[in-house]
Protein backbone atom coordinates (compact mmCIF):
# COMPACT_ATOMS: atom_id res chain seq x y z
CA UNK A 1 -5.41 -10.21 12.06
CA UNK A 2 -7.78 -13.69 12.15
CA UNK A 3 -7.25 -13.44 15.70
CA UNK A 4 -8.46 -10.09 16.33
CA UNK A 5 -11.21 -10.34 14.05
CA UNK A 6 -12.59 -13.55 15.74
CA UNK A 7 -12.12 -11.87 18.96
CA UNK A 8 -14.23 -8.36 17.68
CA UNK A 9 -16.88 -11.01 16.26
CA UNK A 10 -17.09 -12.73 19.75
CA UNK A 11 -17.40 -9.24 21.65
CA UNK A 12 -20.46 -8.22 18.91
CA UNK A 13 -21.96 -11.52 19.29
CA UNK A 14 -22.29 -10.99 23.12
CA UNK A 15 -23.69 -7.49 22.40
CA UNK A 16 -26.42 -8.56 20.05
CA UNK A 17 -24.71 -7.65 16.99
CA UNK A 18 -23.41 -9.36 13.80
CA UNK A 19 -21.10 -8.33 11.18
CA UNK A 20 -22.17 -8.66 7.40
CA UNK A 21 -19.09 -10.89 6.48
CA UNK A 22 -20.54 -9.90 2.99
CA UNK A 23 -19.43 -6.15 3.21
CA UNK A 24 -16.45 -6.70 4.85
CA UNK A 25 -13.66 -5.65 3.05
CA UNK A 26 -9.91 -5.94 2.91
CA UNK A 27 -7.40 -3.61 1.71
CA UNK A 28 -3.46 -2.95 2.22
CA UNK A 29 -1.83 0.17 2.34
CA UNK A 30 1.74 1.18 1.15
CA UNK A 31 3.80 2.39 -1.13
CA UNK A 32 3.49 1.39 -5.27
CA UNK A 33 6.75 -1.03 -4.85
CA UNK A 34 5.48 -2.54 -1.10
CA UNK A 35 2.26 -3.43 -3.41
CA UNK A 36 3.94 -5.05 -5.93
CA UNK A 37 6.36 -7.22 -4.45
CA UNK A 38 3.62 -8.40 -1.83
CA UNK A 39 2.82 -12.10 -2.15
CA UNK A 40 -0.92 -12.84 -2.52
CA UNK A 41 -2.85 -13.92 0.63
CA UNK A 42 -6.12 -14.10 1.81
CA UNK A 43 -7.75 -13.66 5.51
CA UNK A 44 -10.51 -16.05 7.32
CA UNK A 45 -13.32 -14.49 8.70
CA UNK A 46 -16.13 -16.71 9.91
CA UNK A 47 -17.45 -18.22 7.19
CA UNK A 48 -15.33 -15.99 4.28
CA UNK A 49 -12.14 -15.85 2.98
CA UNK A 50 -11.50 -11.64 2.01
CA UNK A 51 -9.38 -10.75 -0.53
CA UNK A 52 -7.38 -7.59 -0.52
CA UNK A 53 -9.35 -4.66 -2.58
CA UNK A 54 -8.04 -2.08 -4.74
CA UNK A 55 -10.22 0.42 -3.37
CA UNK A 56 -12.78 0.33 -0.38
CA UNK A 57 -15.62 3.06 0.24
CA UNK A 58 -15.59 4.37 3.63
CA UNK A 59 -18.20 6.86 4.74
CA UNK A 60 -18.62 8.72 1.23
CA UNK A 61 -14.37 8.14 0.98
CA UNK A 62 -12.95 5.77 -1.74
CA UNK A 63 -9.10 4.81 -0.33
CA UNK A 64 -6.70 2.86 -2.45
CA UNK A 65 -3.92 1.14 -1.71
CA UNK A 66 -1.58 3.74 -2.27
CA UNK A 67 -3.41 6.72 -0.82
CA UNK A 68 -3.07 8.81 -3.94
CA UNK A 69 -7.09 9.64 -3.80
CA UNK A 70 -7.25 9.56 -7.72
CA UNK A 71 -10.28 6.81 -6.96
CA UNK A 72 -11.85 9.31 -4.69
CA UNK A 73 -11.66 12.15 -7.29
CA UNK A 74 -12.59 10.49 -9.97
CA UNK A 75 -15.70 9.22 -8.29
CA UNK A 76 -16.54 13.07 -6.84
CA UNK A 77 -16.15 14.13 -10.92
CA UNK A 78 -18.54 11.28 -12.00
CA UNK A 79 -21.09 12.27 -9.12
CA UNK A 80 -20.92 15.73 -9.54
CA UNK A 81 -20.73 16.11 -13.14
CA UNK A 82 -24.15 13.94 -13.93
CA UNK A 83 -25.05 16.44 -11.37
CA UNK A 84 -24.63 20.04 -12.95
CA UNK A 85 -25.58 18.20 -16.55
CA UNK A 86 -28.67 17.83 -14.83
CA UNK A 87 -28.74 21.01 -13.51
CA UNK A 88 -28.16 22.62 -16.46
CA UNK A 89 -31.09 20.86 -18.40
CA UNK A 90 -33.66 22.66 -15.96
CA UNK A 91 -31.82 25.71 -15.25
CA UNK A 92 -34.02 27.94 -17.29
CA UNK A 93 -37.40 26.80 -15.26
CA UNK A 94 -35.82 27.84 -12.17
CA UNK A 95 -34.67 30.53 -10.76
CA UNK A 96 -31.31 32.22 -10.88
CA UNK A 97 -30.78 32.16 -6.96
CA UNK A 98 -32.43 28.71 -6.50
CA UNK A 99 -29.99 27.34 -9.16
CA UNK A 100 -27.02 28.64 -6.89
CA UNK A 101 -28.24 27.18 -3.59
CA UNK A 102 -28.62 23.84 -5.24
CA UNK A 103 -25.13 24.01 -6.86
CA UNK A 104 -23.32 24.79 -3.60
CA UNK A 105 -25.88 22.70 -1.66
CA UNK A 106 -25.35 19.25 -4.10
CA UNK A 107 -22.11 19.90 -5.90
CA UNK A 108 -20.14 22.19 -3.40
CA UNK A 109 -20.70 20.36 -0.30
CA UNK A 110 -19.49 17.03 -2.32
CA UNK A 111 -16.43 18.79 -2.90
CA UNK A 112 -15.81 19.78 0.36
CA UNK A 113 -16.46 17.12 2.10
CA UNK A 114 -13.12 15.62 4.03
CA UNK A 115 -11.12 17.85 1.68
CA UNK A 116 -8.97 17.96 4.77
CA UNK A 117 -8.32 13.75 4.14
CA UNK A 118 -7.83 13.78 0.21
CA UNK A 119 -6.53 17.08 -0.13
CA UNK A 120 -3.08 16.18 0.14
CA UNK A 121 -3.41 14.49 -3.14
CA UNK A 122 -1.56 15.21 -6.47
CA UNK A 123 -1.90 18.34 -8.42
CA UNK A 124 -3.66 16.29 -11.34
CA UNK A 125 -6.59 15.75 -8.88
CA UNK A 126 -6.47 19.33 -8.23
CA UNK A 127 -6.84 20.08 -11.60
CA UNK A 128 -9.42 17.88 -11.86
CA UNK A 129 -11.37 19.35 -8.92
CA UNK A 130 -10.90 22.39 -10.34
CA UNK A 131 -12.70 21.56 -13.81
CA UNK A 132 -15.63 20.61 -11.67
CA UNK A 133 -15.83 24.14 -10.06
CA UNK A 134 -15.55 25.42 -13.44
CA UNK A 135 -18.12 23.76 -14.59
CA UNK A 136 -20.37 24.52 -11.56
CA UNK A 137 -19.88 28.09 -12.18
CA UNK A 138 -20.70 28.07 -15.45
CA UNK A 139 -24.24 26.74 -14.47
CA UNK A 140 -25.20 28.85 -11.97
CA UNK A 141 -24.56 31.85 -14.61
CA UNK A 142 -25.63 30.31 -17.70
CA UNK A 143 -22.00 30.23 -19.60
CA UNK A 144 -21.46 27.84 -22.65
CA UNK A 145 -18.75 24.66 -22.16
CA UNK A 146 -15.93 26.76 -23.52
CA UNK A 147 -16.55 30.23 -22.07
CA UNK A 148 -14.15 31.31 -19.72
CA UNK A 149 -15.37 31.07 -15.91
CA UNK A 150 -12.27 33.33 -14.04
CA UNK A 151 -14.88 36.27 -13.75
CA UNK A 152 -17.24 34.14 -12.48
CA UNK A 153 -15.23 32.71 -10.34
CA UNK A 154 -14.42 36.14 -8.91
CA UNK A 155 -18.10 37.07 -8.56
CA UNK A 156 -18.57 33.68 -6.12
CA UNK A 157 -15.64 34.49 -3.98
CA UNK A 158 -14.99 30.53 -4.63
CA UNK A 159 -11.29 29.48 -3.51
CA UNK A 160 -9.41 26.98 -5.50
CA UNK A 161 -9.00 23.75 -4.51
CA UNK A 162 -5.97 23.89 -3.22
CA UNK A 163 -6.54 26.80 -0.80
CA UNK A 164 -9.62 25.10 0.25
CA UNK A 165 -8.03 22.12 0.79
CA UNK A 166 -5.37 24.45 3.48
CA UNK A 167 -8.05 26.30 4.86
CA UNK A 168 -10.03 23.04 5.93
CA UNK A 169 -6.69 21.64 7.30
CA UNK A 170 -6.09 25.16 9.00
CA UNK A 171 -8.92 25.50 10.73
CA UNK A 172 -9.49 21.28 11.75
CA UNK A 173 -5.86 21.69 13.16
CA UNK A 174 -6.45 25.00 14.81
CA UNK A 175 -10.13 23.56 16.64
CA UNK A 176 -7.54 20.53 17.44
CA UNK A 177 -4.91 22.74 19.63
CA UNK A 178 -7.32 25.46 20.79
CA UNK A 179 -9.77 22.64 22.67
CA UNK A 180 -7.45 19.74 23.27
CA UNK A 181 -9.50 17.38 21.06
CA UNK A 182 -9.59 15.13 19.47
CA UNK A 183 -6.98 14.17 21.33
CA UNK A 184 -5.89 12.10 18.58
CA UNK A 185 -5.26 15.19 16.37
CA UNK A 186 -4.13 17.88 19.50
CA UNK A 187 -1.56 15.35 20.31
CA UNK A 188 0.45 15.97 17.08
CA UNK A 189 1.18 19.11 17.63
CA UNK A 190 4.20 20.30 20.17
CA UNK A 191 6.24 23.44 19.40
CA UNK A 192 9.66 23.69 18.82
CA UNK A 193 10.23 24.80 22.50
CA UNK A 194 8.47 21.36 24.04
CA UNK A 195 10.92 19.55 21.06
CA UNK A 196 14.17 20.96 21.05
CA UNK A 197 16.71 21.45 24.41
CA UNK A 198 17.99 24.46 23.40
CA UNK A 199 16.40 27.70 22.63
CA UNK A 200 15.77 29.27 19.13
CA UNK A 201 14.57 32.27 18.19
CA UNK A 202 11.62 29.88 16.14
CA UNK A 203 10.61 28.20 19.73
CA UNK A 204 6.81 29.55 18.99
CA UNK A 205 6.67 27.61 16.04
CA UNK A 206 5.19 24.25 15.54
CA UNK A 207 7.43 21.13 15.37
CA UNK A 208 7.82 19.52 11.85
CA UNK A 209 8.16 16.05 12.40
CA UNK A 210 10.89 14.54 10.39
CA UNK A 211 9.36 12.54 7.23
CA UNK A 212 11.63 9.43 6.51
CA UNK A 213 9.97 9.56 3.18
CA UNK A 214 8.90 11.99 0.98
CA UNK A 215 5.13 11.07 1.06
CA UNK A 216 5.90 11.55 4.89
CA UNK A 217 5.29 15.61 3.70
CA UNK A 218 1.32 14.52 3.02
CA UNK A 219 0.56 13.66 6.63
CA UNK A 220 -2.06 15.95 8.31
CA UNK A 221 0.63 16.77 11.41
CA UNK A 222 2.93 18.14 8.75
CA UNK A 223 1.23 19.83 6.28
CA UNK A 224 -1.07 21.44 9.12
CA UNK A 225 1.92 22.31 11.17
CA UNK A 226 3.86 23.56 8.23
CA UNK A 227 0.67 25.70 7.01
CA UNK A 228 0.34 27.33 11.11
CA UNK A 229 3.92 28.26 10.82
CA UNK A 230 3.31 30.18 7.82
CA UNK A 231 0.88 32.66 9.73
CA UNK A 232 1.57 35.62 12.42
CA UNK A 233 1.49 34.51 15.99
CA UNK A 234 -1.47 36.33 16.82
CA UNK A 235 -3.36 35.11 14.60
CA UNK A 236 -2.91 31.39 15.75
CA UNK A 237 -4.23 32.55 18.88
CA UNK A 238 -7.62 33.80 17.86
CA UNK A 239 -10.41 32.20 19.21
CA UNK A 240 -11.76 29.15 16.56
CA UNK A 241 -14.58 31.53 15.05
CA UNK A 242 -11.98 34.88 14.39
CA UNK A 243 -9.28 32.11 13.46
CA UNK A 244 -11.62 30.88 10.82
CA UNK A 245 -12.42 34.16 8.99
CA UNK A 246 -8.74 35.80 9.34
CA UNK A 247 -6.77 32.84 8.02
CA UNK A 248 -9.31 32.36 4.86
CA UNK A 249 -9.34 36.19 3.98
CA UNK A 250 -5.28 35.77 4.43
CA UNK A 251 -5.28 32.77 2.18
CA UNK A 252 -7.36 34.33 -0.46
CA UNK A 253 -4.93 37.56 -0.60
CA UNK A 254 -2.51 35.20 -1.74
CA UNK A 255 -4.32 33.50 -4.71
């Protein structure tokens, strides 16, 4: 790792660039046990030694060690709730559809953004997603702390987290297959027909790649693949735009 780092900072350095050793950060990924039993170390870079992080920030993302995203949602609650408390202070000098546009324009946009990364998360962090959107809802229509939101809810058409969290990772995997890029993402997905030598009668389905591990289920190629299989044929065919508005009015029949 020294190595290649001193080799990037050469190649910078002869492009008229320099890395702020000072934001630099370090972090290792793996399972809770892999964490635990790892023996402490430490990794030279120029003038700085950088210790492994708990967390790191990456583009608006917080990632921990273990990928579980709590971090992440608990720093989209904190941001979001000082958010609609603010909101909800000046609601009544403003009116009732410019206090919508700014909920889903500073609250709903926070939430959605790479829900197709930490959506795979635990159903805690759903639940705690969730309480946001509750909360959201009850400022745009003026409801007290306690009042129950379902109906309003309803009235915004609003998805739960969960099925937001599929229909981002539907339609990201679907854009993926239909134009052949990223190529990093099109390249995980092969049917069954390109992965088996005999024929089924499930050849048009997506390949599931074999987890060795239970968190194995949480990667993007499975849960996207496993969420295409679940739809008609035809439908996975659409063009990206149709594909987009059939498989969310699909997922929402089944809330």
């Amino acid at each position: 790792m020294e190595v290649s780092l001193t080799s990037l900072d050469g190649w910078f350095r002869a492009n008229a660039l320099k890395v702020n050793t000072t934001k630099t950060q370090l972090i290792v990924f793996g399972s809770r046990q892999n964490l635990r039993n790892m023996a402490d170390f430490t990794v030279s870079f120029r003038d700085s030694e950088l210790v492994p992080c708990a967390q790191v920030g990456n583009l608006g993302v917080v990632l921990d060690g273990t990928l579980s995203w709590d971090d992440h949602v608990s720093d989209l609650s904190r941001r979001c709730t000082g958010l609609l408390i603010g909101l909800s202070q000046i609601r009544h000098y403003i009116p009732d559809g410019v206090i919508k546009i700014l909920v889903i324009s500073l609250v709903m946009s926070r939430v959605q953004y790479c829900l197709t990364v930490y959506g795979n998360g635990s159903q805690k962090n759903f639940d705690r997603i969730q309480k946001i959107l509750n909360f959201a809802a009850r400022v745009i229509f003026g409801r007290r702390k306690f009042d129950h939101v379902s109906d309003l809810r309803d009235q915004l058409r609003w998805m739960t987290p969960k099925t937001m969290a599929d229909f981002q990772t539907l339609v990201t995997a679907h854009k993926a297959i239909q134009r052949g890029e990223p190529e990093v993402l099109a390249s995980m997905f092969t049917s069954n027909s390109d992965a088996r030598a005999r024929s089924t009668r499930q050849d048009h389905l997506f390949h599931l790649p074999r987890p060795r591990l239970e968190t194995g289920k949480r990667r993007f190629a499975y849960r996207a693949a496993t969420l295409l299989n679940t739809l008609p044929r035809e439908l996975v065919q659409l063009p990206p735009t149709r594909f987009a508005r059939a498989s969310k009015a699909r997922l929402v029949q089944r809330i």
